[in-house]
Protein backbone atom coordinates (compact mmCIF):
# COMPACT_ATOMS: atom_id res chain seq x y z
CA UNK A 1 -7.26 25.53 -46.41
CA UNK A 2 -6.48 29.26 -44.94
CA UNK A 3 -8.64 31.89 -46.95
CA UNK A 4 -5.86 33.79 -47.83
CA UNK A 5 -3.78 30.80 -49.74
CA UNK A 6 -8.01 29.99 -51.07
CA UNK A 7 -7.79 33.65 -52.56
CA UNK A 8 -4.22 33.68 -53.98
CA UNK A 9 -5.41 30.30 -55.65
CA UNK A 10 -8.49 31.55 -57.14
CA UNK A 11 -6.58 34.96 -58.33
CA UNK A 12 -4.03 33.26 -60.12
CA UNK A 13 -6.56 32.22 -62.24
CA UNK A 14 -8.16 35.66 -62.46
CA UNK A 15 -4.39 36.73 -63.74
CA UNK A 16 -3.91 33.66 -66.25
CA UNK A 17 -7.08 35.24 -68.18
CA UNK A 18 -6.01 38.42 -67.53
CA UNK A 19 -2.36 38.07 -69.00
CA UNK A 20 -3.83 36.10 -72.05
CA UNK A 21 -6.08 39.08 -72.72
CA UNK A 22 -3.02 41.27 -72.20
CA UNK A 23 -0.70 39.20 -74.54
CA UNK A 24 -3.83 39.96 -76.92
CA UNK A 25 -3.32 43.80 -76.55
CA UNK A 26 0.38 43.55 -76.56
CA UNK A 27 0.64 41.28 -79.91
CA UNK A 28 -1.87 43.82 -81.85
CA UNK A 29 -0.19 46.98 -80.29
CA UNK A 30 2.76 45.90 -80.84
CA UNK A 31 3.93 47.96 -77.53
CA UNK A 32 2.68 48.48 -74.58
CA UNK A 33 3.26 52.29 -74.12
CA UNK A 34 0.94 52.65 -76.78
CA UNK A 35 -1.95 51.34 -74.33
CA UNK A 36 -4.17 53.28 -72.61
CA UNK A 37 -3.42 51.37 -69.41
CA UNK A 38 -5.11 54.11 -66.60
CA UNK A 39 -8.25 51.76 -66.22
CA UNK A 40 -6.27 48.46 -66.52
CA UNK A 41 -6.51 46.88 -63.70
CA UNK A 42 -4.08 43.92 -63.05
CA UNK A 43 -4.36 42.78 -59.40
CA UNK A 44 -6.53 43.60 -56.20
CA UNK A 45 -5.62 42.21 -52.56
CA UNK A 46 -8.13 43.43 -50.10
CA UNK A 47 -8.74 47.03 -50.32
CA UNK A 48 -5.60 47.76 -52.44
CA UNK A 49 -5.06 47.87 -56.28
CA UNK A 50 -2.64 47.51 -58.47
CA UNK A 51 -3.13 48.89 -62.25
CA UNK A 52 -1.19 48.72 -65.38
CA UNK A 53 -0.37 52.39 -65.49
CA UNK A 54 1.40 51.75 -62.33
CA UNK A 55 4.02 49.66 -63.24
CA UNK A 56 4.45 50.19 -67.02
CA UNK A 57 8.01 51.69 -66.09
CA UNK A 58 9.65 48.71 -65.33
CA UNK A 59 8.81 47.27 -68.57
CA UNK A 60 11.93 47.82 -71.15
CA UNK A 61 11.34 49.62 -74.18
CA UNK A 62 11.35 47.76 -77.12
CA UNK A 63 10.47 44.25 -75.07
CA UNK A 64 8.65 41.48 -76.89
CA UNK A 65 4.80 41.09 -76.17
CA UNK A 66 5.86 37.85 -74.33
CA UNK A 67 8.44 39.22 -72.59
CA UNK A 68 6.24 42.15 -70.80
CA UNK A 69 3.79 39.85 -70.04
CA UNK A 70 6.12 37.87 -68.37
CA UNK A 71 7.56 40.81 -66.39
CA UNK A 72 4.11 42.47 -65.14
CA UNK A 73 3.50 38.83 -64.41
CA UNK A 74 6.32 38.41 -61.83
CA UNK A 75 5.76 41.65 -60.18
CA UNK A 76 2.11 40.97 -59.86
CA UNK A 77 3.04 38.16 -57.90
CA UNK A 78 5.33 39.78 -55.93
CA UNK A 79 2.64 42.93 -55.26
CA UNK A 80 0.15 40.24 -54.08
CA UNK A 81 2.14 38.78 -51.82
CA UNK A 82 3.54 41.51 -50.45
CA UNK A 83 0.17 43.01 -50.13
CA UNK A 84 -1.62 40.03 -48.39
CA UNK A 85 0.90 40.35 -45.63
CA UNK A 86 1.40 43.58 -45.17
CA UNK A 87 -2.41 43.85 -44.13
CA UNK A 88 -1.41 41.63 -41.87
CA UNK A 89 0.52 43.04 -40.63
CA UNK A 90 -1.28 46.41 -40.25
CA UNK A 91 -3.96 44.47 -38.18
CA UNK A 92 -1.79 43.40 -35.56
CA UNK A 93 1.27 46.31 -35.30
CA UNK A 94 -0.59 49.46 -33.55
CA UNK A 95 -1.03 52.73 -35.06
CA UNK A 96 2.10 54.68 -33.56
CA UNK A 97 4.47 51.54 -35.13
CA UNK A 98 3.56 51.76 -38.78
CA UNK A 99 3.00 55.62 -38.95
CA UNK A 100 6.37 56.31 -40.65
CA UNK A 101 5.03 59.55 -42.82
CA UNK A 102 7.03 62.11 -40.73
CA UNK A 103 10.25 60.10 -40.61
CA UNK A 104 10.10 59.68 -43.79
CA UNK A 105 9.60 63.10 -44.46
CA UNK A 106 12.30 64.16 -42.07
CA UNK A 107 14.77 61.41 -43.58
CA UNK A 108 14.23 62.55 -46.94
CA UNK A 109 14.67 66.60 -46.00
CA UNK A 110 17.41 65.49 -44.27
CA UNK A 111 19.07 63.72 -47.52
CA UNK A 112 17.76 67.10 -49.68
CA UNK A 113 20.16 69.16 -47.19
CA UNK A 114 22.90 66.52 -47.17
CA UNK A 115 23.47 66.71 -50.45
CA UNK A 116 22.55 70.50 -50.84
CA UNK A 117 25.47 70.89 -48.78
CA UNK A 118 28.04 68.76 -50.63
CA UNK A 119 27.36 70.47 -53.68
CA UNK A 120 27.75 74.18 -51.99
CA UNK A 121 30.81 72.98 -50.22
CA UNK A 122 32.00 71.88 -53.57
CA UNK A 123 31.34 74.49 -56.07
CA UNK A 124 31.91 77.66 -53.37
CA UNK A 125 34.09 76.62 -50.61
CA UNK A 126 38.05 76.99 -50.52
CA UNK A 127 39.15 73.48 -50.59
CA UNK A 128 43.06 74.40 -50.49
CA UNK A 129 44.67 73.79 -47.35
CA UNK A 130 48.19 75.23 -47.46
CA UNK A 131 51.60 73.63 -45.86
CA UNK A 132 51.56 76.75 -43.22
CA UNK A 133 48.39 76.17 -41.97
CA UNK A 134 49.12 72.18 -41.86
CA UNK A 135 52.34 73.03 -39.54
CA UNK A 136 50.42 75.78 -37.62
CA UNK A 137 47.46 73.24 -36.63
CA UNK A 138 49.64 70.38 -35.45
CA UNK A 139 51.81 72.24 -33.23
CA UNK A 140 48.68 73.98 -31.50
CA UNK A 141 47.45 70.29 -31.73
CA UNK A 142 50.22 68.78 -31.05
CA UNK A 143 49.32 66.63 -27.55
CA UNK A 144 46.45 65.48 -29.47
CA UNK A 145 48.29 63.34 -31.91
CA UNK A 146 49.79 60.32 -29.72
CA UNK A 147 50.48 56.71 -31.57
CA UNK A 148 48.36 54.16 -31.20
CA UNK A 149 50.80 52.21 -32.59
CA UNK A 150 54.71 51.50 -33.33
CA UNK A 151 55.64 53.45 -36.98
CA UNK A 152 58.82 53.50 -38.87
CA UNK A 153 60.80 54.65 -41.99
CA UNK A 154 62.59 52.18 -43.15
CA UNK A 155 63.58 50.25 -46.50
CA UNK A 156 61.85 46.52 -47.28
CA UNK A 157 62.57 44.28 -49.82
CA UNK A 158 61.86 40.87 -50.10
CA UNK A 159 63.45 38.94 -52.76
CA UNK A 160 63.53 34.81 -54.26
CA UNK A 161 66.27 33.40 -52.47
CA UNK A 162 68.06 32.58 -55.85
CA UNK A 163 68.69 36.24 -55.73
CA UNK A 164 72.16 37.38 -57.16
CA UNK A 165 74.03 40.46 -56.60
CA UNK A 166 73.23 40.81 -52.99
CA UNK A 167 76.75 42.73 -51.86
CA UNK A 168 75.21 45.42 -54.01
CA UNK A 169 71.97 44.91 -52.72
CA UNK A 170 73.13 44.85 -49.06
CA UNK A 171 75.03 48.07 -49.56
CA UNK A 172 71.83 49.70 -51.57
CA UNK A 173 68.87 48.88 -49.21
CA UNK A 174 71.13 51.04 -45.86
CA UNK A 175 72.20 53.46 -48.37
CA UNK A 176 71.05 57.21 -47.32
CA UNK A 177 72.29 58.62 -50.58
CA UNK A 178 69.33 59.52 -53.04
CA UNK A 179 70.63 58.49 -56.49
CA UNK A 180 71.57 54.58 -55.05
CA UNK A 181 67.92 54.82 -53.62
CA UNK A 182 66.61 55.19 -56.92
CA UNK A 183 68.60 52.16 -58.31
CA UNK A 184 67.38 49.94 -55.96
CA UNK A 185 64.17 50.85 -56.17
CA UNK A 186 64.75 50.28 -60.31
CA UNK A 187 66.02 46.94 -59.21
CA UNK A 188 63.12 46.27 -56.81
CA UNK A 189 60.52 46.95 -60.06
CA UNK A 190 62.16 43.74 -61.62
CA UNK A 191 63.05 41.46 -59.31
CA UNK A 192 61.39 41.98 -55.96
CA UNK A 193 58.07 40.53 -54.60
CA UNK A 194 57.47 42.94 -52.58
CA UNK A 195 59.34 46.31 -51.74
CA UNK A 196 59.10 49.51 -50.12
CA UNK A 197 61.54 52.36 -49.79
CA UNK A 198 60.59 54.60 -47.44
CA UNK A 199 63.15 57.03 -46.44
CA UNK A 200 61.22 59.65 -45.97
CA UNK A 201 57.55 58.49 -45.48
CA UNK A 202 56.39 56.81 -42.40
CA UNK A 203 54.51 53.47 -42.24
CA UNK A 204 53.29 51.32 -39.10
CA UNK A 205 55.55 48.68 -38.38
CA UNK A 206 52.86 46.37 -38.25
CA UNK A 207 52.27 46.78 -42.07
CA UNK A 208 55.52 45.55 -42.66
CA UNK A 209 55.32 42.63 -40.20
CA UNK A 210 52.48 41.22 -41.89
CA UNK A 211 54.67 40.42 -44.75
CA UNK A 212 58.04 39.58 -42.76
CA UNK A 213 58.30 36.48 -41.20
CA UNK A 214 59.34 37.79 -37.77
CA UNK A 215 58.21 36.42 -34.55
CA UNK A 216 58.15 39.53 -32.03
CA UNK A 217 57.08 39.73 -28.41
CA UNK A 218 58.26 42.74 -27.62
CA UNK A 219 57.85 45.46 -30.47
CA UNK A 220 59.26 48.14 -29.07
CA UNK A 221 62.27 47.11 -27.50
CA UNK A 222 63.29 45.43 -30.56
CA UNK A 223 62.35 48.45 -32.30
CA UNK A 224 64.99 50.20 -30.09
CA UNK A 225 68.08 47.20 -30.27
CA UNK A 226 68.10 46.84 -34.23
CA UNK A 227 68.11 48.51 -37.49
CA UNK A 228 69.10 46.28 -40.06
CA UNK A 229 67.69 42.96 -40.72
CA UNK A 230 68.08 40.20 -42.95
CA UNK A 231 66.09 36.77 -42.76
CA UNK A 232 65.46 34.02 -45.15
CA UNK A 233 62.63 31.44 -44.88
CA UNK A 234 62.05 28.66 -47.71
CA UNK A 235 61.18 30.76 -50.21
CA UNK A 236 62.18 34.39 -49.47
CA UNK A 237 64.85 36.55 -48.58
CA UNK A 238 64.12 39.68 -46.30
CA UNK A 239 66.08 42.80 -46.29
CA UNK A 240 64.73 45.42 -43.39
CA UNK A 241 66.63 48.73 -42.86
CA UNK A 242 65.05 51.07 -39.83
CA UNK A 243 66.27 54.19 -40.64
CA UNK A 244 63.62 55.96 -37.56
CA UNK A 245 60.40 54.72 -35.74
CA UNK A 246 58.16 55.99 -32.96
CA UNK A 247 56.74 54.08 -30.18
CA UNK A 248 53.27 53.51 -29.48
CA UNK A 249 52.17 56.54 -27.20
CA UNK A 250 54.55 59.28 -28.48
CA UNK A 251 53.73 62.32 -30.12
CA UNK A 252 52.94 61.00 -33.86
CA UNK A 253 55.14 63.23 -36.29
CA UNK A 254 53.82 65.79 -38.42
CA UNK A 255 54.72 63.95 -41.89
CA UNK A 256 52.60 61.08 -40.61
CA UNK A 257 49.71 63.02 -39.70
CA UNK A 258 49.45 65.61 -42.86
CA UNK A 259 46.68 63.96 -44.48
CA UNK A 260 45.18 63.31 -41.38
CA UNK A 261 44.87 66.98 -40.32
CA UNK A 262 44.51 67.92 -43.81
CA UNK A 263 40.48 66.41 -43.35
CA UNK A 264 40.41 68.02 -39.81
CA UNK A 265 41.13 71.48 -41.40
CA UNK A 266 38.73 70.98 -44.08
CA UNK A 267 35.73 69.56 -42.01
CA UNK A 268 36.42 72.57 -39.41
CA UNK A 269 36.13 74.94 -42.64
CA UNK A 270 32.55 73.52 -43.74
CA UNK A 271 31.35 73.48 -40.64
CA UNK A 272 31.81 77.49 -40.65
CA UNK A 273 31.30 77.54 -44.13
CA UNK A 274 27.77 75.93 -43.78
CA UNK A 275 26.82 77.61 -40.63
CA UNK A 276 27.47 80.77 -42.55
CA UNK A 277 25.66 79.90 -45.44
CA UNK A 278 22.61 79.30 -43.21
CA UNK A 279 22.89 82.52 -41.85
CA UNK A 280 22.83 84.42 -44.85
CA UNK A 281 19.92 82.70 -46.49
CA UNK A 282 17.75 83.41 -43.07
CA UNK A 283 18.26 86.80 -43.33
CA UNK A 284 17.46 86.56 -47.10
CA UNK A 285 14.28 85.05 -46.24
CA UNK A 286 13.78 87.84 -43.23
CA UNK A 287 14.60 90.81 -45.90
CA UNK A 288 12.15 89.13 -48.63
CA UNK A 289 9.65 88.43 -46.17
CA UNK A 290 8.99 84.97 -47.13
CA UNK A 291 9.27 84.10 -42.92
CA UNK A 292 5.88 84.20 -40.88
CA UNK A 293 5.29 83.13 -37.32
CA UNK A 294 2.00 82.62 -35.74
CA UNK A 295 2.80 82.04 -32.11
């Protein structure tokens, strides 16, 4: 039998006892924060220790005596198992593979800054970015904003095919006019499965292909030979008005990329905004002397 399955076997024993003489505290105390737990020891594998004190947070307040026994009990058994092979482990990985103190230390600094920066960001820096600034950035940007892929405004609606009314709805969905826009849209809220009106908004035609049974090889060229379409399959009626699209490769329009350049405006502002901020608490430190070099 390997030692170490020898030891776990002879420990759980050790534990039994000890839990029984636990359950005894616990059912006379009533609570287990009311223990003085420092020099309670629960488990040992090889040179490390586990104690009471160092786990009575994960026991609930207000748990019964059997059910905090039964939760140090699990995690005991976890600890020693973890433990037994994590000294393994240390006796075969080499030194420089398990010394993890100064990542760790530089992970977590780096976490403290991360989020000391979100909160400056967010409680000093201007977070308005206006239209004029938008429109100034893409046109000195402009080049920089091609299409990666075909986008349209257009009008969708797909209907049941036991649809009624569809002169109106034929004359509606090409309509450029803004009141009859809102009517179908009104009409859309009741009776369509799935809509969009989209005059002035722009969306990729793929978004609307994946809901339009149309079989296309060539995206942009029909893009280019048709703007209104109507299809039926078994269970559906599709209405498609193109009212403008650009191609894959060409300049993406301003209205499409607002949001977009919105983020790009505002990540180019905190960039300064922290750089700045670093600046001026140096120099605090320089002015308060709290800064010392020894090389």
């Amino acid at each position: 039998m390997p030692a170490f399955l020898f030891f776990k076997k002879n420990y759980s024993s050790q534990i039994l006892f000890l839990f029984y003489g636990l359950m005894f505290f616990f059912i006379s105390a009533c609570n287990i924060f009311e223990l003085q737990t420092e020099d309670t020891l629960l488990a040992k594998a090889y040179n490390s220790r586990l104690y009471l004190e160092d786990i009575r947070q994960i026991i609930p307040h207000g748990s019964s005596p059997e059910d905090s026994a039964a939760i140090v009990k699990r995690y005991v058994d976890r600890w020693i198992n973890q433990q037994v092979f994590l000294y393994h482990a240390k006796q075969v990985l080499p030194g420089e593979k398990i010394n993890f103190e100064q990542r760790v230390t530089d992970y977590r600094n780096t976490l403290i800054i991360h989020a000391f920066e979100s909160e400056l960001t967010r409680t000093e820096m201007d977070s308005l970015v206006s239209d004029q600034e938008i429109s100034r950035y893409y046109e000195e940007n402009k080049m920089h904003f091609s299409l990666r892929d075909h986008i349209v405004q257009a009008n969708y609606i797909k209907l049941p095919l036991n649809v009624t009314n569809l002169a109106t709805i034929r004359s509606l969905y090409r309509s450029m006019d803004e009141e009859e826009l809102v009517r179908l849209e009104n009409y859309c809220l009741d009776h369509a499965a799935t809509y969009y009106i989209g005059r002035s908004n722009w969306i990729t035609f793929n978004d609307i292909l994946l809901d339009m049974p149309l079989d296309i090889q060539d995206k942009g060229r029909y893009l280019r030979n048709n703007r209104y379409i109507e299809i039926t399959d078994d269970y559906y009626r599709y209405f498609l008005y193109i009212y403008d699209y650009r191609l894959k490769g060409d300049i993406s329009p301003l209205d499409f990329e607002r949001d977009n350049i919105r983020m790009q405006i505002l990540n180019r502002r905190k960039q300064t905004f922290i750089r700045e901020k670093r600046l001026e608490f140096f120099n605090q430190a320089i002015e308060a002397n709290r800064i010392e070099t020894y090389f």
